[in-house]
N, C-alpha and C. Protein backbone atom coordinates (compact mmCIF):
# COMPACT_ATOMS: atom_id res chain seq x y z
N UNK A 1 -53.90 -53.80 59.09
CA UNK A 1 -53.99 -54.17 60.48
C UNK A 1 -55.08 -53.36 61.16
N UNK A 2 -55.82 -54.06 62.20
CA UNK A 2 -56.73 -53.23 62.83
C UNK A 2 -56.24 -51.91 63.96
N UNK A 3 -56.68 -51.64 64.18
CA UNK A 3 -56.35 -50.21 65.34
C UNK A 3 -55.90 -50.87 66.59
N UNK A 4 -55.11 -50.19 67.34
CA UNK A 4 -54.48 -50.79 68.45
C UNK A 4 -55.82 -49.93 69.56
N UNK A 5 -56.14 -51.09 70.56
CA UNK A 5 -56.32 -50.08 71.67
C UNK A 5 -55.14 -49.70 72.31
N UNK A 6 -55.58 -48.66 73.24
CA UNK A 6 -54.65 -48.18 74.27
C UNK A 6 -54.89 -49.01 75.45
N UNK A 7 -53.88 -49.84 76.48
CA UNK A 7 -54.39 -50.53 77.41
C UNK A 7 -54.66 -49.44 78.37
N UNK A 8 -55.57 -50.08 79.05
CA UNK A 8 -55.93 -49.25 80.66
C UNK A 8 -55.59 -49.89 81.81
N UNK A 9 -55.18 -49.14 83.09
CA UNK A 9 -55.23 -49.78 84.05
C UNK A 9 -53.81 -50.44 84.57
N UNK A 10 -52.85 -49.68 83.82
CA UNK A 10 -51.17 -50.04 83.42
C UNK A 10 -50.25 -49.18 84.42
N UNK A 11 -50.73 -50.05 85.66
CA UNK A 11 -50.03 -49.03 86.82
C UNK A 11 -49.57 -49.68 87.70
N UNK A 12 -48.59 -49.68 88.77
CA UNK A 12 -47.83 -50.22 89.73
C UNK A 12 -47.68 -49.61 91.41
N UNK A 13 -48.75 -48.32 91.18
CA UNK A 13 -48.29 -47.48 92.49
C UNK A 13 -47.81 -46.22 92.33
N UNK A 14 -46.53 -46.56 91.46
CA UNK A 14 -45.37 -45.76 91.32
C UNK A 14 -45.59 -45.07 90.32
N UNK A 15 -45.78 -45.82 89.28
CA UNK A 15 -46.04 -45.14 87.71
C UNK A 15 -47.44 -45.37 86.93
N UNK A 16 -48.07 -44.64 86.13
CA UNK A 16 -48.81 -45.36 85.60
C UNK A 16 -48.38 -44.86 84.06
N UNK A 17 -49.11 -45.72 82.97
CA UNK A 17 -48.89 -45.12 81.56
C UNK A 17 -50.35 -45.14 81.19
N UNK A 18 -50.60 -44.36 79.95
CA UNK A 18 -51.90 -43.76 79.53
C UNK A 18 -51.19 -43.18 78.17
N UNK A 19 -52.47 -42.99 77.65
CA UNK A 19 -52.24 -42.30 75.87
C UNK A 19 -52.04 -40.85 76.31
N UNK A 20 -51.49 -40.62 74.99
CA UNK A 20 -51.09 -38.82 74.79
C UNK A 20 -52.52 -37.96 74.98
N UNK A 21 -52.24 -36.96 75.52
CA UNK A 21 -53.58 -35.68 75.24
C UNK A 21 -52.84 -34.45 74.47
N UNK A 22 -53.87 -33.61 74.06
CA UNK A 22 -53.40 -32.70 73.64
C UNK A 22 -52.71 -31.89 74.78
N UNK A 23 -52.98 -31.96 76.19
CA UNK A 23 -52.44 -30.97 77.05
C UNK A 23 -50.96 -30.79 77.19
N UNK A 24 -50.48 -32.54 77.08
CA UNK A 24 -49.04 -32.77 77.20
C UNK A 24 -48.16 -32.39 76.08
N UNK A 25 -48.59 -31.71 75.33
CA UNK A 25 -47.51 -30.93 74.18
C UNK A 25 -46.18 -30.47 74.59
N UNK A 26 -46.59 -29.69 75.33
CA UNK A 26 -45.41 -28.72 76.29
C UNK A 26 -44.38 -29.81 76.54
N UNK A 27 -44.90 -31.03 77.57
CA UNK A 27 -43.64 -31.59 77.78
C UNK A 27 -43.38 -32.38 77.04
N UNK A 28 -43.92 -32.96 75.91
CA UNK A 28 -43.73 -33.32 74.45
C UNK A 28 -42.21 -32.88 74.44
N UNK A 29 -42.91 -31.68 74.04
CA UNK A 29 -41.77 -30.58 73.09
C UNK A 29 -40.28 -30.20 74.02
N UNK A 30 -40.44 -30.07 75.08
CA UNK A 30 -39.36 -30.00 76.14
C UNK A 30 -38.69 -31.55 76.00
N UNK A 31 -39.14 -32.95 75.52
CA UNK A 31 -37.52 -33.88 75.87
C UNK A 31 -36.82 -33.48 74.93
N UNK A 32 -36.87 -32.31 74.20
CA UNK A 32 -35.52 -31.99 73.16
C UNK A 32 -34.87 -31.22 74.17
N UNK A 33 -34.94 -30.70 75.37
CA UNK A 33 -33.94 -29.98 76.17
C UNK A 33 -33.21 -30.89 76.55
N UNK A 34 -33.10 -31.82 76.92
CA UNK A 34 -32.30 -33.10 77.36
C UNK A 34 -31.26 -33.35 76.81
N UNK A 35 -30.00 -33.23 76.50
CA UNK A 35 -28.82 -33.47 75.71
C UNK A 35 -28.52 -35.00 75.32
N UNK A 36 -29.61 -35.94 76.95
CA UNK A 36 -29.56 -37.10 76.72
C UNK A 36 -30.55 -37.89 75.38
N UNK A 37 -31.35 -37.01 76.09
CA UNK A 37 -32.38 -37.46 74.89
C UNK A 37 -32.24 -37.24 72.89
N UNK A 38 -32.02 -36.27 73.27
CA UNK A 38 -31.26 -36.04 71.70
C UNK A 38 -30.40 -36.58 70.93
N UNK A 39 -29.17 -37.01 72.19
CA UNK A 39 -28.19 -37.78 71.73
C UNK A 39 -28.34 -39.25 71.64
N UNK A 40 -29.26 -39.95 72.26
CA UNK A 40 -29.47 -41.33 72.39
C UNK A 40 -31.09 -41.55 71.49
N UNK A 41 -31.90 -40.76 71.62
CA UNK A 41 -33.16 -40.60 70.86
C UNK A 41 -33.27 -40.16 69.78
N UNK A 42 -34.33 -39.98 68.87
CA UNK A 42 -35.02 -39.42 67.99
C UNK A 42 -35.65 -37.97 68.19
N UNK A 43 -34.44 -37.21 69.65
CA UNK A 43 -35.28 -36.30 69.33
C UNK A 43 -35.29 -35.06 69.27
N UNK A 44 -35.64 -33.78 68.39
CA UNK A 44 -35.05 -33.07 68.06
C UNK A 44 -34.46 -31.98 69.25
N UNK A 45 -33.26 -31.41 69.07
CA UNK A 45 -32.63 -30.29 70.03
C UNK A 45 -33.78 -29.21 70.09
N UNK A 46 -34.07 -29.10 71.40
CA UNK A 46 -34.64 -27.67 72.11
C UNK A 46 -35.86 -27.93 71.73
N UNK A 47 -36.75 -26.61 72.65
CA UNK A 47 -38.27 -27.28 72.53
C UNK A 47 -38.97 -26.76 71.24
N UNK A 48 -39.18 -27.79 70.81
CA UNK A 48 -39.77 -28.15 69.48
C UNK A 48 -41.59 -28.25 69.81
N UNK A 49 -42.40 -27.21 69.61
CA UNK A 49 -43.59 -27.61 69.53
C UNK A 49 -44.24 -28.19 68.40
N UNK A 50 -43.96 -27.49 67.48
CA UNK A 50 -44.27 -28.43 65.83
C UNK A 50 -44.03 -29.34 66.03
N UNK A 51 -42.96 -30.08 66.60
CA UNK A 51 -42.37 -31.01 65.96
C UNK A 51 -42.87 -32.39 66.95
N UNK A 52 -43.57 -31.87 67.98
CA UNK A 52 -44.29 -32.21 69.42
C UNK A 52 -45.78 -32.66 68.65
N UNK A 53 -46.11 -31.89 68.20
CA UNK A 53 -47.65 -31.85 67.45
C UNK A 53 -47.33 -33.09 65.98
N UNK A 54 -46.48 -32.93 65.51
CA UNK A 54 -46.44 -33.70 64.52
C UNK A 54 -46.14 -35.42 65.20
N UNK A 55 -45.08 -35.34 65.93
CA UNK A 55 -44.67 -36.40 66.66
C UNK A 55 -46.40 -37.24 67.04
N UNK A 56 -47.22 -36.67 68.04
CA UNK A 56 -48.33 -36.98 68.33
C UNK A 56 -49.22 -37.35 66.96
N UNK A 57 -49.37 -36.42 65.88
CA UNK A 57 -50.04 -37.37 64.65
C UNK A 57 -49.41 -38.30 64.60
N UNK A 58 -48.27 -38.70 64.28
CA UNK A 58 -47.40 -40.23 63.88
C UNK A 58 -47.78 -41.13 64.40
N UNK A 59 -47.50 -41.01 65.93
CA UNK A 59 -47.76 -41.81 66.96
C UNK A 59 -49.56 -42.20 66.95
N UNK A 60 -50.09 -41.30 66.80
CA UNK A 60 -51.95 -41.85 66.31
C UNK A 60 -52.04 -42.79 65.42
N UNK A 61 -51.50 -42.62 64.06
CA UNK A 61 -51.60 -42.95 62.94
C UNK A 61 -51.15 -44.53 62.76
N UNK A 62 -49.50 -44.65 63.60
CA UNK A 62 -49.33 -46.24 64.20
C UNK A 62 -50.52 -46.68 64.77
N UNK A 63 -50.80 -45.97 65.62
CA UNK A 63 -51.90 -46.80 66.41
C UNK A 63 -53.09 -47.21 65.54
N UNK A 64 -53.78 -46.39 65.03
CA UNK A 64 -54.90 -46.30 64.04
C UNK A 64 -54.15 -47.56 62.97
N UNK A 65 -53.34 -47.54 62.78
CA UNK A 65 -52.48 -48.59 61.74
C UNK A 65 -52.27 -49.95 62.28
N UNK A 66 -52.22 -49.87 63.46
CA UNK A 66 -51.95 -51.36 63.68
C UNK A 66 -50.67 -51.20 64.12
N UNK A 67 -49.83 -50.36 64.26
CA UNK A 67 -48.12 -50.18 63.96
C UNK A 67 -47.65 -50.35 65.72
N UNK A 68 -48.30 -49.64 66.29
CA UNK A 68 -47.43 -49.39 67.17
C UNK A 68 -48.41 -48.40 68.31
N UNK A 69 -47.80 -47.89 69.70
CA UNK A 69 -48.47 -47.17 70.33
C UNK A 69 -47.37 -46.46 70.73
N UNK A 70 -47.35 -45.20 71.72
CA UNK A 70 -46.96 -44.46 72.30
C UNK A 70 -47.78 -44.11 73.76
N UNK A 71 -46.86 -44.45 74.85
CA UNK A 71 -47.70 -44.04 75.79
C UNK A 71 -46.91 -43.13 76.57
N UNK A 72 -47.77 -42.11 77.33
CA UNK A 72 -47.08 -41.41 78.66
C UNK A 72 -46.98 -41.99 79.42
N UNK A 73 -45.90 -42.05 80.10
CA UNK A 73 -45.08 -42.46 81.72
C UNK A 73 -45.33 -41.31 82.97
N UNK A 74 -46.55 -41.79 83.45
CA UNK A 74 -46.61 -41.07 84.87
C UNK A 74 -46.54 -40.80 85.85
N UNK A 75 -45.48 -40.19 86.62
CA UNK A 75 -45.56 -40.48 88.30
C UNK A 75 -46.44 -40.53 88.66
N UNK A 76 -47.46 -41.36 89.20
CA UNK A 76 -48.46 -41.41 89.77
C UNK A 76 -48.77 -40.63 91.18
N UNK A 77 -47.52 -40.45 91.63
CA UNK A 77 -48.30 -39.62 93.63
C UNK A 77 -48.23 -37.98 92.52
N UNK A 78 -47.06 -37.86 91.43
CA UNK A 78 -47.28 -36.12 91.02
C UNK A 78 -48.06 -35.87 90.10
N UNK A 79 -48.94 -37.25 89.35
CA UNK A 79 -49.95 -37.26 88.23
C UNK A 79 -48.91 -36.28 86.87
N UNK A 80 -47.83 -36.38 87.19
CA UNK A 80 -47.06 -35.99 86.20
C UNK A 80 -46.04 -36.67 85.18
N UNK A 81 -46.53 -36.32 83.65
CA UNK A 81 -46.03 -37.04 82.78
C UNK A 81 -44.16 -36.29 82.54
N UNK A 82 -43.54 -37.88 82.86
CA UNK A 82 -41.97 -37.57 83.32
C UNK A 82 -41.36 -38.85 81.91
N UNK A 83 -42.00 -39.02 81.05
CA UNK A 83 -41.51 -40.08 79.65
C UNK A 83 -42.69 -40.75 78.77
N UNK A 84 -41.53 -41.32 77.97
CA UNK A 84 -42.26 -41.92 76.89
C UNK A 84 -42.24 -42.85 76.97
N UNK A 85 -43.09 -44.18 76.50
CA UNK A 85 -42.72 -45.65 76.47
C UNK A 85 -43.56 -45.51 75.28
N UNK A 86 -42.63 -46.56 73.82
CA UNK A 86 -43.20 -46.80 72.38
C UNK A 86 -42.84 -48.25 72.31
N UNK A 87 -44.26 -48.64 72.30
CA UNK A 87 -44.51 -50.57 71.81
C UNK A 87 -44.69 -50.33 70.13
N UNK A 88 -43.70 -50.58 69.74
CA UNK A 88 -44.19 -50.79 67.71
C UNK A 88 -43.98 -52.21 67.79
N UNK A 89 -45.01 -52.47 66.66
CA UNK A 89 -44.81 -54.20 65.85
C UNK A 89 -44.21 -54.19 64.52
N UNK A 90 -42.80 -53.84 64.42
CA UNK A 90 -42.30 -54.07 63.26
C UNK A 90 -42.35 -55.26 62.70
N UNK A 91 -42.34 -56.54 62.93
CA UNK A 91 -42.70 -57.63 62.69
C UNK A 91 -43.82 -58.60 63.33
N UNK A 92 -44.18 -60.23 62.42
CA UNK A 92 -45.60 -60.30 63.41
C UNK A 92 -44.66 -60.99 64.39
N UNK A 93 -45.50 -61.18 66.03
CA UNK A 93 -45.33 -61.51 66.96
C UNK A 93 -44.03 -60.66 67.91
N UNK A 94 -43.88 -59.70 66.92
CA UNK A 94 -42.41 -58.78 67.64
C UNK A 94 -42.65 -57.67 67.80
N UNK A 95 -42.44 -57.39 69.28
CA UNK A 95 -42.73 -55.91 69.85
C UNK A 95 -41.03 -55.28 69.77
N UNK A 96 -41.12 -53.55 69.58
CA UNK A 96 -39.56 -53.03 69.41
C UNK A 96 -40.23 -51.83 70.65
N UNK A 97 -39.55 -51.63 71.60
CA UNK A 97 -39.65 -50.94 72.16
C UNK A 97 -38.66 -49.43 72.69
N UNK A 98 -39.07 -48.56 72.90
CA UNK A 98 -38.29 -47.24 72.59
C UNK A 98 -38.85 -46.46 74.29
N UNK A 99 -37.89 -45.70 74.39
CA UNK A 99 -38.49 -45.20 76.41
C UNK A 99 -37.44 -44.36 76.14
N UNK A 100 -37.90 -43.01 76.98
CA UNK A 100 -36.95 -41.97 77.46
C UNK A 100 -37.44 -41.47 78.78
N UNK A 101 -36.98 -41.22 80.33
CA UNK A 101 -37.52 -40.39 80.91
C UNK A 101 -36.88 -38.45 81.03
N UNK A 102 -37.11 -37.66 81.60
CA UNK A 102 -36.52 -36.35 82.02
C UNK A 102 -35.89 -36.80 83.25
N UNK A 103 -34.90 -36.16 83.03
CA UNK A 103 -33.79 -35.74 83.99
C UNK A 103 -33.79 -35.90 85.05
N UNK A 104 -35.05 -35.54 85.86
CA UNK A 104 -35.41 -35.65 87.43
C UNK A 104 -35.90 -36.84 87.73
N UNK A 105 -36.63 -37.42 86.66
CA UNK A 105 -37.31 -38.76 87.25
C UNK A 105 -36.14 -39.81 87.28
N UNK A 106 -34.87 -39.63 86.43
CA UNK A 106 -34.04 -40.91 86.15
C UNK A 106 -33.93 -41.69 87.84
N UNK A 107 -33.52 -42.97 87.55
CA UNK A 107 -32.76 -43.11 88.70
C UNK A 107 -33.43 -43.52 89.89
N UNK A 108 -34.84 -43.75 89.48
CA UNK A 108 -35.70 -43.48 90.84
C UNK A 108 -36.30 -45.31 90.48
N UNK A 109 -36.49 -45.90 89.34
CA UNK A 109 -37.00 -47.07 89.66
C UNK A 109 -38.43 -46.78 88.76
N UNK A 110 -38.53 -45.79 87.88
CA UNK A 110 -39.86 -45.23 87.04
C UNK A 110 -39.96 -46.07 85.80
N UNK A 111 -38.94 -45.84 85.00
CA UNK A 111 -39.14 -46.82 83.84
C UNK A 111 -39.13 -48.11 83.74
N UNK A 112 -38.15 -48.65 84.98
CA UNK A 112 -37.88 -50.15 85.10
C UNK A 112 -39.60 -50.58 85.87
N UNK A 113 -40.47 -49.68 85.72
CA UNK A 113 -41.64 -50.36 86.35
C UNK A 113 -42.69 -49.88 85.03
N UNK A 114 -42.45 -49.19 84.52
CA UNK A 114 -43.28 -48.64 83.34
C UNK A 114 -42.72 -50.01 82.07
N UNK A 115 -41.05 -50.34 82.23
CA UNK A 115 -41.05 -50.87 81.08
C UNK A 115 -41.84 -52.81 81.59
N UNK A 116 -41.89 -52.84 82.77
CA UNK A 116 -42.17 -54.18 83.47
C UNK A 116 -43.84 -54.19 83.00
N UNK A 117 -44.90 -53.18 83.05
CA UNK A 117 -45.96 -53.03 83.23
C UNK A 117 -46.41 -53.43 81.20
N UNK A 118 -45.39 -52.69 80.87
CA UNK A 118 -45.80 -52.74 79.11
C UNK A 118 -45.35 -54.02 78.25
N UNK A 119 -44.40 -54.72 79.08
CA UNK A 119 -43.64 -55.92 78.54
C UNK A 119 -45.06 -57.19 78.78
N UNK A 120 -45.42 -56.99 80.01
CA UNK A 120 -46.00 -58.28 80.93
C UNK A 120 -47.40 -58.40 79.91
N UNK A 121 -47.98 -56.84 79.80
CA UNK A 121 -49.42 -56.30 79.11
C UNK A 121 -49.11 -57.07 77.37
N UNK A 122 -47.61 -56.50 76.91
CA UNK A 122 -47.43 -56.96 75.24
C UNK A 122 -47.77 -58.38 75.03
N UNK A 123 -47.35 -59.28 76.33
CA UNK A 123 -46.69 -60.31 75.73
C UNK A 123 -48.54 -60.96 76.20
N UNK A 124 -48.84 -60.63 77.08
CA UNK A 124 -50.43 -61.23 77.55
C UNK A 124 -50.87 -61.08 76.18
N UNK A 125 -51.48 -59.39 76.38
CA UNK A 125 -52.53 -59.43 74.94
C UNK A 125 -52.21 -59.61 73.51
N UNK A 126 -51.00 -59.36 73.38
CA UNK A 126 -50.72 -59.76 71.77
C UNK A 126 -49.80 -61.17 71.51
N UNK A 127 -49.73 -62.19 72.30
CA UNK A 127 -49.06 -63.05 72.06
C UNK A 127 -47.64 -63.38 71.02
N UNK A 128 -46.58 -62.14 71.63
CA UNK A 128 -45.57 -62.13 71.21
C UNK A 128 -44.69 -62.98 71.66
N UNK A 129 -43.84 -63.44 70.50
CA UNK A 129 -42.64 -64.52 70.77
C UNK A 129 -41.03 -63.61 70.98
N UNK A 130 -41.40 -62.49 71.26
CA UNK A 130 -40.25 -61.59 70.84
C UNK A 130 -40.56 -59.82 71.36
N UNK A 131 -39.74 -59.37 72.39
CA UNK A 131 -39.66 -57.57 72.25
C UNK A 131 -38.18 -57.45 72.24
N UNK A 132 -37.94 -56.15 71.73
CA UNK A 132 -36.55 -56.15 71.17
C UNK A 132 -36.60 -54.51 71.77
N UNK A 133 -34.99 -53.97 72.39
CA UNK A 133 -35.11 -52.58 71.77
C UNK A 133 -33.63 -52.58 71.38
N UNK A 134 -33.20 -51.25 70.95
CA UNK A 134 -31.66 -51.15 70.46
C UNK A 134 -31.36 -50.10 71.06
N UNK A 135 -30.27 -49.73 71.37
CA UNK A 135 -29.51 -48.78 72.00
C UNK A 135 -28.63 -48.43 71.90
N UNK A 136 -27.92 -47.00 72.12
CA UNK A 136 -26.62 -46.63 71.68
C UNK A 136 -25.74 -47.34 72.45
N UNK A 137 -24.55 -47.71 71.54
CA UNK A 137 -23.48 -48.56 72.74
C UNK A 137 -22.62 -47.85 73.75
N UNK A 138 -23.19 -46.53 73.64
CA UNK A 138 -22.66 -45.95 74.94
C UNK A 138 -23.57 -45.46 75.96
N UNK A 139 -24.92 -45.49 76.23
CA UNK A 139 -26.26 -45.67 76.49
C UNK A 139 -26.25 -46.69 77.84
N UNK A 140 -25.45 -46.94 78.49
CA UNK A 140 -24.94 -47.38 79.52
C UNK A 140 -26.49 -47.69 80.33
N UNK A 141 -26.28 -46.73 80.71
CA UNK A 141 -28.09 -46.60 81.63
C UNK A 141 -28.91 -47.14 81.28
N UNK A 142 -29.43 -46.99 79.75
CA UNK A 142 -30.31 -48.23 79.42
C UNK A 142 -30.15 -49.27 79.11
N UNK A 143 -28.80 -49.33 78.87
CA UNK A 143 -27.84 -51.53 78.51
C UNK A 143 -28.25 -52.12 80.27
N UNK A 144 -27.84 -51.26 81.09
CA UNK A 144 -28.01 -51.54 82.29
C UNK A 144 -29.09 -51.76 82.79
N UNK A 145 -30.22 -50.86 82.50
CA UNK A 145 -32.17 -51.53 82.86
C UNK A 145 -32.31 -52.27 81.72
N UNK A 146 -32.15 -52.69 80.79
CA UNK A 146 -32.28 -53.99 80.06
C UNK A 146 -32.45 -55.49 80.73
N UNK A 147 -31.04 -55.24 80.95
CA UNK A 147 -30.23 -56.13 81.42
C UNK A 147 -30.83 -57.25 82.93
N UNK A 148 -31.28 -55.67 83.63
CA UNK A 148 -31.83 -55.99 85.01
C UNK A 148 -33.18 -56.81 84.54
N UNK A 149 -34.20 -56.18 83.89
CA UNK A 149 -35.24 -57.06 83.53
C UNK A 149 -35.24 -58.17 82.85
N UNK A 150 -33.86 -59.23 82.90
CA UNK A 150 -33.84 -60.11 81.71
C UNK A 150 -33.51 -59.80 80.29
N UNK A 151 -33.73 -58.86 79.19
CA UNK A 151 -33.32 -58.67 78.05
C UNK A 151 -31.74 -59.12 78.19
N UNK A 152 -31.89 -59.64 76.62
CA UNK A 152 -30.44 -60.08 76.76
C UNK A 152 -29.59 -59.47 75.44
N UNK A 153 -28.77 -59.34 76.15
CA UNK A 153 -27.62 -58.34 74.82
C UNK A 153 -27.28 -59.59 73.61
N UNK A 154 -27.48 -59.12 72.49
CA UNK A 154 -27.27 -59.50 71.46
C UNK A 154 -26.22 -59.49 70.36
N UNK A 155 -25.76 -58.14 70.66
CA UNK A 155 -24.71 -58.20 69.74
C UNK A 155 -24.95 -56.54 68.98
N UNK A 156 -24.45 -55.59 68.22
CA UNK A 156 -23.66 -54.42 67.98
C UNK A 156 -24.52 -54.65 66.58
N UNK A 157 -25.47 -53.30 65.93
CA UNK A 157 -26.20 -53.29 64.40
C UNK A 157 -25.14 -52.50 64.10
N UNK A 158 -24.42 -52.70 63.25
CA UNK A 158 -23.64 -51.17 62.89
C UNK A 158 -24.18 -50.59 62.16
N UNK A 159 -24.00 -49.26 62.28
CA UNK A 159 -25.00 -47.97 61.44
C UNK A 159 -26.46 -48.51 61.20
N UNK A 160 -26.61 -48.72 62.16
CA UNK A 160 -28.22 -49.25 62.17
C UNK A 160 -29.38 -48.03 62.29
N UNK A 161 -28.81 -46.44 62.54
CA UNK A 161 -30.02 -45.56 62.49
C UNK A 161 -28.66 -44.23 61.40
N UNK A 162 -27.93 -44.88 60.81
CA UNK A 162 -27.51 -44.19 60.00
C UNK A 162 -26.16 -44.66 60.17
N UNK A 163 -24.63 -43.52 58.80
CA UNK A 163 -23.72 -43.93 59.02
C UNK A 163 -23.26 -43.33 61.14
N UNK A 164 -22.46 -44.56 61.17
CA UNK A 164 -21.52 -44.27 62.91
C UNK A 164 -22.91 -44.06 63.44
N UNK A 165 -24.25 -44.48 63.66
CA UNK A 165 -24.96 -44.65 64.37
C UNK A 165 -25.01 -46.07 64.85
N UNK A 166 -24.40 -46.76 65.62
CA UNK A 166 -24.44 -47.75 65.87
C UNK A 166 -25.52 -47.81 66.56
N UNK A 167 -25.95 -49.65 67.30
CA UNK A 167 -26.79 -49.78 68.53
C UNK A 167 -26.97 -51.42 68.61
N UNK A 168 -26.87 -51.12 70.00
CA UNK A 168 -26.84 -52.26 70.34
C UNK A 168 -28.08 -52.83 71.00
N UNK A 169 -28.29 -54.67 70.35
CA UNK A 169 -29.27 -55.11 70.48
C UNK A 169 -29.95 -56.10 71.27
N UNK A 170 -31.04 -55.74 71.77
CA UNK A 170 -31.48 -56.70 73.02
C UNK A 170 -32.80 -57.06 73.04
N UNK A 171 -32.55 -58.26 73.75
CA UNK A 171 -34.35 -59.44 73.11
C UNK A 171 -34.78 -59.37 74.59
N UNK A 172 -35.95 -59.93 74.31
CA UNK A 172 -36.83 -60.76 75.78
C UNK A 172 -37.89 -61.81 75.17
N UNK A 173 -37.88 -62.82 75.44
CA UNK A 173 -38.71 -64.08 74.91
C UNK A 173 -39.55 -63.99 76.27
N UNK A 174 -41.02 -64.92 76.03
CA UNK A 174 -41.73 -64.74 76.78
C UNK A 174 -41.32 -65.88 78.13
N UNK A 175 -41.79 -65.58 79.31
CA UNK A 175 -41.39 -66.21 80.52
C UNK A 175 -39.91 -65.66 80.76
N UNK A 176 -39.35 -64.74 80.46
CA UNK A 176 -37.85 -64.56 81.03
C UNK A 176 -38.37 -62.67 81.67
N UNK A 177 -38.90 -62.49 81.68
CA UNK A 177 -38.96 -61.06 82.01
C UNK A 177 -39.16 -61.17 83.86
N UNK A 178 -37.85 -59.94 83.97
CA UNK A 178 -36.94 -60.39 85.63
C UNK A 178 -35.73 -61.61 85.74
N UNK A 179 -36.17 -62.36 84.39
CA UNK A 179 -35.21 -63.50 85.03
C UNK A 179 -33.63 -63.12 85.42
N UNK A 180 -33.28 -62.05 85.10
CA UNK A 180 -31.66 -61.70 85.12
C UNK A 180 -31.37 -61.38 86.75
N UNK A 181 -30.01 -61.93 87.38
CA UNK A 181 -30.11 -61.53 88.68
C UNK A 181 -29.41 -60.36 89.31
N UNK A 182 -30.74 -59.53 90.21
CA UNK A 182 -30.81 -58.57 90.44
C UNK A 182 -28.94 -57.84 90.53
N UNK A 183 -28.92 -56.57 90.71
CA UNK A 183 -28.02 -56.12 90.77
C UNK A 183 -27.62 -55.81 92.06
């Protein structure tokens, strides 16, 4: 597969997203302080800088591969990176998408505009019939911004990221993104 660009210009006001730098390590390595993040993510307990630095090769290497991207989630008025948003193409025409924010930003309306900005961009430039993400079935918070943007619950993978790792699964076909009514 050829190299992914990074899109530009993936902003709403509120948030914008952009590729990794080397500067953002630090808060890389800090979403392992998050109890949420650890427990619902991939990601390791406490701040992990290795594991921050390695994370960032992977995430290149998708890209360079064709696989997938990783972008930072930015408050735009604090120019501060407050999450992650990950577009992979595990299959053709199918985007799987993966998002965490920190603690302070939850709640504010950040990701549900970061994940609106990366859905609208997937489905334009790569002409997908399909984005999917999975989630823990107790992950409430994110069954719930799913939900709001249209994704539709699917149904329970059992041990889908190991044994008693369950997660539960949710689509978006193209033209339904927002269609779900508001909350």
């Amino acid at each position: 597969m050829a190299p992914l660009e990074l899109p530009t210009g993936l902003a709403d006001g509120r948030v914008l997203l952009r590729g990794w730098s080397p500067d953002d390590l630090p808060t890389i390595a800090d979403f392992g302080l998050d109890p949420a993040n650890v427990r619902w993510g991939d990601v390791p307990a406490g701040r992990q800088v290795a594991a921050a630095r390695a994370w960032m090769r992977e995430m290149e290497r998708y890209r360079r591969d064709g696989r997938g991207l990783s972008l930072a989630v930015v408050e735009a008025s604090e120019r501060e990176v407050v999450g992650n948003l990950d577009l992979r193409f595990p299959l053709p025409r199918v985007g799987e998408l993966g998002f965490l924010l920190v603690p302070r930003a939850r709640g504010r309306g950040l990701m549900s505009g970061a994940l609106r900005l990366v859905v609208a961009w997937a489905f334009a430039e790569h002409a997908l019939g399909r984005i999917q993400a999975f989630v823990s079935p107790d992950n409430e918070r994110s069954a719930r911004l799913l939900s709001r943007l249209g994704f539709v619950r699917e149904g329970v993978l059992r041990s889908y990221r190991g044994p008693g790792r369950d997660r539960v699964a949710f689509s978006l076909l193209p033209g339904e993104l927002g269609s779900a009514p508001r909350a």
